[in-house]
C-alpha atoms as a PDB file:
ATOM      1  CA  UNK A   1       2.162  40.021 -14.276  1.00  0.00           C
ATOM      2  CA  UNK A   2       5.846  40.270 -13.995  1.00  0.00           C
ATOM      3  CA  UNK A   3       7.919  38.243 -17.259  1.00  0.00           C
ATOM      4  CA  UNK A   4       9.509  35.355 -15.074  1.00  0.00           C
ATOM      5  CA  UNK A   5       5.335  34.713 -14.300  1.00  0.00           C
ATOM      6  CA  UNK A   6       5.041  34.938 -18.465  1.00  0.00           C
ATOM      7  CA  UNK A   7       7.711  32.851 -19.204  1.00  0.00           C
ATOM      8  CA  UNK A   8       7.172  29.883 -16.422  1.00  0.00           C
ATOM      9  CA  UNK A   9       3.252  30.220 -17.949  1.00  0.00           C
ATOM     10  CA  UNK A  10       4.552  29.592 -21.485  1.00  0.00           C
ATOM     11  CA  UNK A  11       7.081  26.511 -20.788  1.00  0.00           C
ATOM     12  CA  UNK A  12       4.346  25.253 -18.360  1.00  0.00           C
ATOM     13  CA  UNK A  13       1.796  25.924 -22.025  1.00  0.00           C
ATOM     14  CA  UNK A  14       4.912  24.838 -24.108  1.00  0.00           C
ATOM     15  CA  UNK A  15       5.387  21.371 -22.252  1.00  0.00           C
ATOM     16  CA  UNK A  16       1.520  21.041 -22.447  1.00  0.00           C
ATOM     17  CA  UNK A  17       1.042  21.675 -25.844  1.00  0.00           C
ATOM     18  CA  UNK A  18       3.954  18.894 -26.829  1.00  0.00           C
ATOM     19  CA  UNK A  19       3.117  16.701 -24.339  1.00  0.00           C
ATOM     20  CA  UNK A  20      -0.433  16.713 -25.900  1.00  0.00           C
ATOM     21  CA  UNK A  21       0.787  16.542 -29.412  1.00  0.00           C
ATOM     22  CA  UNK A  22       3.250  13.272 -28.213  1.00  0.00           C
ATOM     23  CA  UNK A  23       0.084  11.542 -26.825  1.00  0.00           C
ATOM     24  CA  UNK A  24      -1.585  12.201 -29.873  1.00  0.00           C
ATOM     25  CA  UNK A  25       1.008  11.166 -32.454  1.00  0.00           C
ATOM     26  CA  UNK A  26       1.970   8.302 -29.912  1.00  0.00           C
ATOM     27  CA  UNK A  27      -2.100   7.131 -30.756  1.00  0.00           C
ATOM     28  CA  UNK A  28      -2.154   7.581 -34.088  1.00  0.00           C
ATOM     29  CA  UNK A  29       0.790   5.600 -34.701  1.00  0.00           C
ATOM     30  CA  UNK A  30      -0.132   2.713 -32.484  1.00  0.00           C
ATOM     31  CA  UNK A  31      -3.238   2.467 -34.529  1.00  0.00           C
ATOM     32  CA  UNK A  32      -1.133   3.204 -37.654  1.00  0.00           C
ATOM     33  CA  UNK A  33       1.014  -0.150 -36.784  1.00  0.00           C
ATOM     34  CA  UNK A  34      -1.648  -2.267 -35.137  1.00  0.00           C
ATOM     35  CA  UNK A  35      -3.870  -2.287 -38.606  1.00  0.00           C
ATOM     36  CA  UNK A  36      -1.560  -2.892 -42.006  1.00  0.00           C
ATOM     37  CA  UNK A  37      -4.670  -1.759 -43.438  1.00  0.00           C
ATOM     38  CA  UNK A  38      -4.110   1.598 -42.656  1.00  0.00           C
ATOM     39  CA  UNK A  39      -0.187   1.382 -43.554  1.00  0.00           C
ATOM     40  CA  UNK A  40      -1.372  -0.015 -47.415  1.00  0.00           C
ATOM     41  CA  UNK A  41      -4.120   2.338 -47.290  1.00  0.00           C
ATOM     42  CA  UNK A  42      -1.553   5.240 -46.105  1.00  0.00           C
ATOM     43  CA  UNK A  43       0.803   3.962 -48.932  1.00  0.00           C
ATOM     44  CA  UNK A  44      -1.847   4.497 -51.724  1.00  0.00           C
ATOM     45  CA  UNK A  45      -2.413   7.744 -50.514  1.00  0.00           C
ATOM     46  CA  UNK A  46       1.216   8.756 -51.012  1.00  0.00           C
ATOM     47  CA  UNK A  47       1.348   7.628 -54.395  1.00  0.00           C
ATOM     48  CA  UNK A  48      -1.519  10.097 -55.783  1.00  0.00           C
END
């Protein structure tokens, strides 16, 4: 495998990976502002 194939397979894996982890943080944080349960709950766990 010749390095311009290794590098376009690790942005391709790079762009993945953070598209994946945007997605994911995007979902979390919808839930995170739909319930203010979660906030207060998220609150208390910051304090101890």
């Amino acid at each position: 495998m010749s390095l311009k194939q290794k590098l376009r397979n690790t942005n391709s894996f790079k762009v993945l990976y953070i598209s994946i982890l945007v997605l994911y943080f995007s979902f979390k944080l919808d839930i995170f502002i739909s319930s203010d349960l979660s906030y207060s709950q998220f609150i208390n766990k910051m304090k101890f």
